[in-house]
PDB file of N, CA and C in Angstrom:
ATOM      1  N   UNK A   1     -35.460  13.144  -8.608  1.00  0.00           N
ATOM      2  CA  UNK A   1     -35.038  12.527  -7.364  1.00  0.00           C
ATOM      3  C   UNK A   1     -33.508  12.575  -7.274  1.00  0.00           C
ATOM      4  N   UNK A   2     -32.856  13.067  -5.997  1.00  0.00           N
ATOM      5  CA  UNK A   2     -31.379  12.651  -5.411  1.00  0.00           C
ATOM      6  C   UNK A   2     -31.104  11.671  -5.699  1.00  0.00           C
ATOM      7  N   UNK A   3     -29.648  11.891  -5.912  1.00  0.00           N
ATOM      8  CA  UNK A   3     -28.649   9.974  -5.737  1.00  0.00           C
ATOM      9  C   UNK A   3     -29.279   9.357  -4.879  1.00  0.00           C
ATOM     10  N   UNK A   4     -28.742   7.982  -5.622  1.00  0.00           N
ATOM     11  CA  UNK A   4     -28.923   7.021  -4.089  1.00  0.00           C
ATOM     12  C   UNK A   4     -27.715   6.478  -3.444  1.00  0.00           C
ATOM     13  N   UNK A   5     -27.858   6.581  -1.960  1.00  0.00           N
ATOM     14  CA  UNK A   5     -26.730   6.340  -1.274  1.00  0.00           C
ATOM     15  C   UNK A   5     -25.877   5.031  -1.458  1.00  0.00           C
ATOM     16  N   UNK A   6     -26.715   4.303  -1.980  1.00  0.00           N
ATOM     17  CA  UNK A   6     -25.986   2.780  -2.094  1.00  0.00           C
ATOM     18  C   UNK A   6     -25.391   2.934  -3.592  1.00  0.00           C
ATOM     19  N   UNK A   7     -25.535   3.584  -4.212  1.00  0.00           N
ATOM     20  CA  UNK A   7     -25.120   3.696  -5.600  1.00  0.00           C
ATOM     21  C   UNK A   7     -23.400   3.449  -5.637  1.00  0.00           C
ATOM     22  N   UNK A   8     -22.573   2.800  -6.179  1.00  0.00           N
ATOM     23  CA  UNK A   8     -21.195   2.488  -6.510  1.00  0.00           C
ATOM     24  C   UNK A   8     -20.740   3.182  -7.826  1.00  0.00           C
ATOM     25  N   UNK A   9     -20.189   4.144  -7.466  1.00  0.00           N
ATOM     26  CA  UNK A   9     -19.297   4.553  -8.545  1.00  0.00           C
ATOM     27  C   UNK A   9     -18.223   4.176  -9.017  1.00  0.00           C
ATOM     28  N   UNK A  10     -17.541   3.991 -10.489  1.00  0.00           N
ATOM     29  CA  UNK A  10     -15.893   3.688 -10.378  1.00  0.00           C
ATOM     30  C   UNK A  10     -15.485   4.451 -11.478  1.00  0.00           C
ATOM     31  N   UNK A  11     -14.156   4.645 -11.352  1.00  0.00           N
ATOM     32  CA  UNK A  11     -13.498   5.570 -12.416  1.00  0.00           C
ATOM     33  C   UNK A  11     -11.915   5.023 -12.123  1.00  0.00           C
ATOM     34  N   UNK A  12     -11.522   4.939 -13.646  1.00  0.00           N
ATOM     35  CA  UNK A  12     -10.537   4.303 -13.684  1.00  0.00           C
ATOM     36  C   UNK A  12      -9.404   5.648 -13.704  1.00  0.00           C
ATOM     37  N   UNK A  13      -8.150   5.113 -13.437  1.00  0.00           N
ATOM     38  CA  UNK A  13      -7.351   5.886 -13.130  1.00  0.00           C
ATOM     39  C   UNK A  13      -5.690   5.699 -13.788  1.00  0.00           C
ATOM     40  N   UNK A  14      -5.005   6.609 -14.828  1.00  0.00           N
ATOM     41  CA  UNK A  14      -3.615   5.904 -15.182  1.00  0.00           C
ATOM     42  C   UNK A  14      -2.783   5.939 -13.866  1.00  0.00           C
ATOM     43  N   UNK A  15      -1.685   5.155 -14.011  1.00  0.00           N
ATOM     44  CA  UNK A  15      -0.719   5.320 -12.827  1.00  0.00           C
ATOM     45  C   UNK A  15      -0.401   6.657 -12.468  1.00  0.00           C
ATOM     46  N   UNK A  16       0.093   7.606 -13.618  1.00  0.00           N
ATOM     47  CA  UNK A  16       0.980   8.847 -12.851  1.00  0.00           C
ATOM     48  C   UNK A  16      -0.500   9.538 -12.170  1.00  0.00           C
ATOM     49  N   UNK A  17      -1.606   9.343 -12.637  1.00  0.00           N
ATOM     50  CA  UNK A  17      -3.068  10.354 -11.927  1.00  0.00           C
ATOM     51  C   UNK A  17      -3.545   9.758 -10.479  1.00  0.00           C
ATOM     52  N   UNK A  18      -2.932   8.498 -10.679  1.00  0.00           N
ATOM     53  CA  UNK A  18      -3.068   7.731  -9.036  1.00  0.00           C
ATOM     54  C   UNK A  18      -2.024   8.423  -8.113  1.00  0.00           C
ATOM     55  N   UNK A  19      -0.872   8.482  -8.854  1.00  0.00           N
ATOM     56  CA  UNK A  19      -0.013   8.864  -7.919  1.00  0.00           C
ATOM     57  C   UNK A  19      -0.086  10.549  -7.715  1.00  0.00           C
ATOM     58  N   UNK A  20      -0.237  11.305  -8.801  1.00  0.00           N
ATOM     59  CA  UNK A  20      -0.672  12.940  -8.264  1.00  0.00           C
ATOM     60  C   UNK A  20      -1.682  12.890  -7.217  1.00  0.00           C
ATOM     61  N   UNK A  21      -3.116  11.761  -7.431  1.00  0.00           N
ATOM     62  CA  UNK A  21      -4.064  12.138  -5.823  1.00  0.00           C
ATOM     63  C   UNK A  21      -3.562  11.604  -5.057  1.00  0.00           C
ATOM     64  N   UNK A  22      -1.944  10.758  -4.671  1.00  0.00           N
ATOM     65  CA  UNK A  22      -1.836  10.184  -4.055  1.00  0.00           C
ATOM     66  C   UNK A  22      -1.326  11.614  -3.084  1.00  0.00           C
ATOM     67  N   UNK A  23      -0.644  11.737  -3.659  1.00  0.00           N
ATOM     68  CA  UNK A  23       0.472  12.962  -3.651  1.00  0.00           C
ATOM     69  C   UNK A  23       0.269  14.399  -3.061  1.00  0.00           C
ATOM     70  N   UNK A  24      -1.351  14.423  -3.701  1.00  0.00           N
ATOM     71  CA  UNK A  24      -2.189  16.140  -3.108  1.00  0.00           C
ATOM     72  C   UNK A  24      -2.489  15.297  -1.842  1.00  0.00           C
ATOM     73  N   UNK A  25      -3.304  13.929  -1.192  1.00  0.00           N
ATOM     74  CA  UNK A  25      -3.798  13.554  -0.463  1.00  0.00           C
ATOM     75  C   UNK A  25      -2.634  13.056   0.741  1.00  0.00           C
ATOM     76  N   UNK A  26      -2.031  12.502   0.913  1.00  0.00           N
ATOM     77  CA  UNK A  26      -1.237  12.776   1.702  1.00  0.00           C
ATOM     78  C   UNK A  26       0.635  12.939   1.595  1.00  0.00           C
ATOM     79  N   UNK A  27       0.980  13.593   0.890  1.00  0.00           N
ATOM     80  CA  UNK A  27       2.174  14.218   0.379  1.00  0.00           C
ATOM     81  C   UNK A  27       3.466  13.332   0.988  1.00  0.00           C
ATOM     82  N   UNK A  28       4.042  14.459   1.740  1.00  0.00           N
ATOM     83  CA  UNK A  28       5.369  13.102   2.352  1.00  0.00           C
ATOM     84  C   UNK A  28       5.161  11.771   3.088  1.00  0.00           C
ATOM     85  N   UNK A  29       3.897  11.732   3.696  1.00  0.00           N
ATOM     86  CA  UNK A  29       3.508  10.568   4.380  1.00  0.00           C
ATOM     87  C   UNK A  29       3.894   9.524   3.519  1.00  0.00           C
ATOM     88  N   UNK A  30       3.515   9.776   2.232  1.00  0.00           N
ATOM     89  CA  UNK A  30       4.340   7.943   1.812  1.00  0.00           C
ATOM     90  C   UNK A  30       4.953   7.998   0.740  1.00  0.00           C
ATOM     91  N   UNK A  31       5.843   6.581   0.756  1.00  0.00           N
ATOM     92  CA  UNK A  31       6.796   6.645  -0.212  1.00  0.00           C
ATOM     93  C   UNK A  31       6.621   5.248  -1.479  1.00  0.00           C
ATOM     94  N   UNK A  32       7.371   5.637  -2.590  1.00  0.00           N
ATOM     95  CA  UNK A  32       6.839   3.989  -2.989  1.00  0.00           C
ATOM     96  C   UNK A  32       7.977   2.894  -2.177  1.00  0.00           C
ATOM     97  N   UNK A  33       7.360   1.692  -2.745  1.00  0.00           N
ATOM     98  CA  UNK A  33       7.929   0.737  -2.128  1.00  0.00           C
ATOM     99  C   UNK A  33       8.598  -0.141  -3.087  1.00  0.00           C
ATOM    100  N   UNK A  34       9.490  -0.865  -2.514  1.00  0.00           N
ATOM    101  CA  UNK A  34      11.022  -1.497  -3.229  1.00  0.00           C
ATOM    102  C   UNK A  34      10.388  -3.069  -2.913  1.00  0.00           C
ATOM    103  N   UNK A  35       9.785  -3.608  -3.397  1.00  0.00           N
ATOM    104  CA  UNK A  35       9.080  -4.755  -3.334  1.00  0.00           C
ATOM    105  C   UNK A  35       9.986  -5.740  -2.891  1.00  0.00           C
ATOM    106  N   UNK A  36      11.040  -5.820  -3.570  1.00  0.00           N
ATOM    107  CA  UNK A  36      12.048  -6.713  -3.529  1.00  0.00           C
ATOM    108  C   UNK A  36      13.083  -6.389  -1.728  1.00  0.00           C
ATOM    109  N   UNK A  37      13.152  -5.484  -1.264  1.00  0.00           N
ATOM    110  CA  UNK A  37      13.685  -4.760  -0.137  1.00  0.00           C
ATOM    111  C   UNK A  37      12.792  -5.194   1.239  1.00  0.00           C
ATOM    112  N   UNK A  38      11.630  -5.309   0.719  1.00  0.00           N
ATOM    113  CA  UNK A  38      10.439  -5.362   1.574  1.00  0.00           C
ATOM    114  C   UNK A  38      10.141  -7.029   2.058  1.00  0.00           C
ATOM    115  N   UNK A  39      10.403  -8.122   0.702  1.00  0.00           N
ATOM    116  CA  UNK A  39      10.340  -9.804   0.821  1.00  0.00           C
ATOM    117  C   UNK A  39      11.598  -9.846   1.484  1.00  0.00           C
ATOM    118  N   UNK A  40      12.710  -8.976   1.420  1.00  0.00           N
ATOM    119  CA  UNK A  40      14.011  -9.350   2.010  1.00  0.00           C
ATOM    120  C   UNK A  40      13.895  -9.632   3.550  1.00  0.00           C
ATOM    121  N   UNK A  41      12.909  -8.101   3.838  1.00  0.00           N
ATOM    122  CA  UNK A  41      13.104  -7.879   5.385  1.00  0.00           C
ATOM    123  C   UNK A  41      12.510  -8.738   6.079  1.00  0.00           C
ATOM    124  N   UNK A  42      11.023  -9.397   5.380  1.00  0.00           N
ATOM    125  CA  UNK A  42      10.155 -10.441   5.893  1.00  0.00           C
ATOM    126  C   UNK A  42      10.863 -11.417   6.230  1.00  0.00           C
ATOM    127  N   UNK A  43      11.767 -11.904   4.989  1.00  0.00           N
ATOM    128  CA  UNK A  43      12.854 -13.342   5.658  1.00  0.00           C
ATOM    129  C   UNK A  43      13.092 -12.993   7.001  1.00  0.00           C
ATOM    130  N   UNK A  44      13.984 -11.975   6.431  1.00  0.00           N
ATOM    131  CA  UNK A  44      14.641 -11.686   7.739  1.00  0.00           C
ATOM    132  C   UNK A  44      14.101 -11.849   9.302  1.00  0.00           C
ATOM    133  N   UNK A  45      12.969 -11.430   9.623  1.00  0.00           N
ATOM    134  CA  UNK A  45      11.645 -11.386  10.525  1.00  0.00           C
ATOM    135  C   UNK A  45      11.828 -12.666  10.640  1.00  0.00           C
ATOM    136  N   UNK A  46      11.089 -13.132   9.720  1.00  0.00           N
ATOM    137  CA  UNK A  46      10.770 -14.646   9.883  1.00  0.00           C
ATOM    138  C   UNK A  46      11.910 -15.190  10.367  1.00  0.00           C
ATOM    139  N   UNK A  47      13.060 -15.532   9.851  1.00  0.00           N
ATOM    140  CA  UNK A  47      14.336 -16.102   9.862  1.00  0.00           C
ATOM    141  C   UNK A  47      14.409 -16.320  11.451  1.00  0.00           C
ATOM    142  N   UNK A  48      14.245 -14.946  12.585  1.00  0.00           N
ATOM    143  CA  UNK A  48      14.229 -14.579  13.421  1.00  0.00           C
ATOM    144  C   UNK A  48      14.118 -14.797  14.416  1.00  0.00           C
ATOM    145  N   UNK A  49      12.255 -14.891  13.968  1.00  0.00           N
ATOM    146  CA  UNK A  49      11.598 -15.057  14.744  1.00  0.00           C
ATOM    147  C   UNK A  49      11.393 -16.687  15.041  1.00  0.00           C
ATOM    148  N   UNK A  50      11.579 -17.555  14.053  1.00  0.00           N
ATOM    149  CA  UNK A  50      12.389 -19.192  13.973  1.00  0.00           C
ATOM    150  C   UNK A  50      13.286 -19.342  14.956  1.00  0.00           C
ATOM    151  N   UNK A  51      14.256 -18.892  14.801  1.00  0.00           N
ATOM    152  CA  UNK A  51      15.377 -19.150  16.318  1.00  0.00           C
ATOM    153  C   UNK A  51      14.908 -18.682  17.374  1.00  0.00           C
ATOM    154  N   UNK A  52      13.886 -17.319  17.669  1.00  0.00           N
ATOM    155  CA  UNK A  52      13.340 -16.864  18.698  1.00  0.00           C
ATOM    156  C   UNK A  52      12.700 -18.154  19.452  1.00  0.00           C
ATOM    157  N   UNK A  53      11.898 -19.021  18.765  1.00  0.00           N
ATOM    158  CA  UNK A  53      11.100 -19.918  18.957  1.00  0.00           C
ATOM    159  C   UNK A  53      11.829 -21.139  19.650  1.00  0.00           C
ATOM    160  N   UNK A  54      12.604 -21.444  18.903  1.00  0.00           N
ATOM    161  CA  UNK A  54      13.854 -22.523  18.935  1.00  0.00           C
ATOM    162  C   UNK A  54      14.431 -22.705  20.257  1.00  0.00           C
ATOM    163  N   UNK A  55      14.442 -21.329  20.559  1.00  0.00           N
ATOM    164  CA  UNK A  55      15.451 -21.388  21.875  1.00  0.00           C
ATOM    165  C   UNK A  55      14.792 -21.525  23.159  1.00  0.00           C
TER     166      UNK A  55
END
């Protein structure tokens, strides 16, 4: 008998092999991210969008 469709596969993956299928799968489309660059900008937003409100 065929697979079954509901069947769940998993396979674990090291970082640099995540990032090569990341890499064949969609190439320049993305970049990593600066975690710390990224909570900055949110303040910022937020910060913002607070006085947006305010006024």
């Amino acid at each position: 008998m065929g697979e079954k469709w509901n069947e769940v596969k998993t396979q674990t993956l090291r970082p640099a092999e995540v990032e090569a299928l990341l890499a064949r799968e969609f190439g320049e489309k993305i970049s990593p991210v600066n975690h710390e660059e990224l909570a900055k900008k949110h303040r910022s937003h937020q910060l913002h969008d607070e006085k947006t409100l305010r006024s």
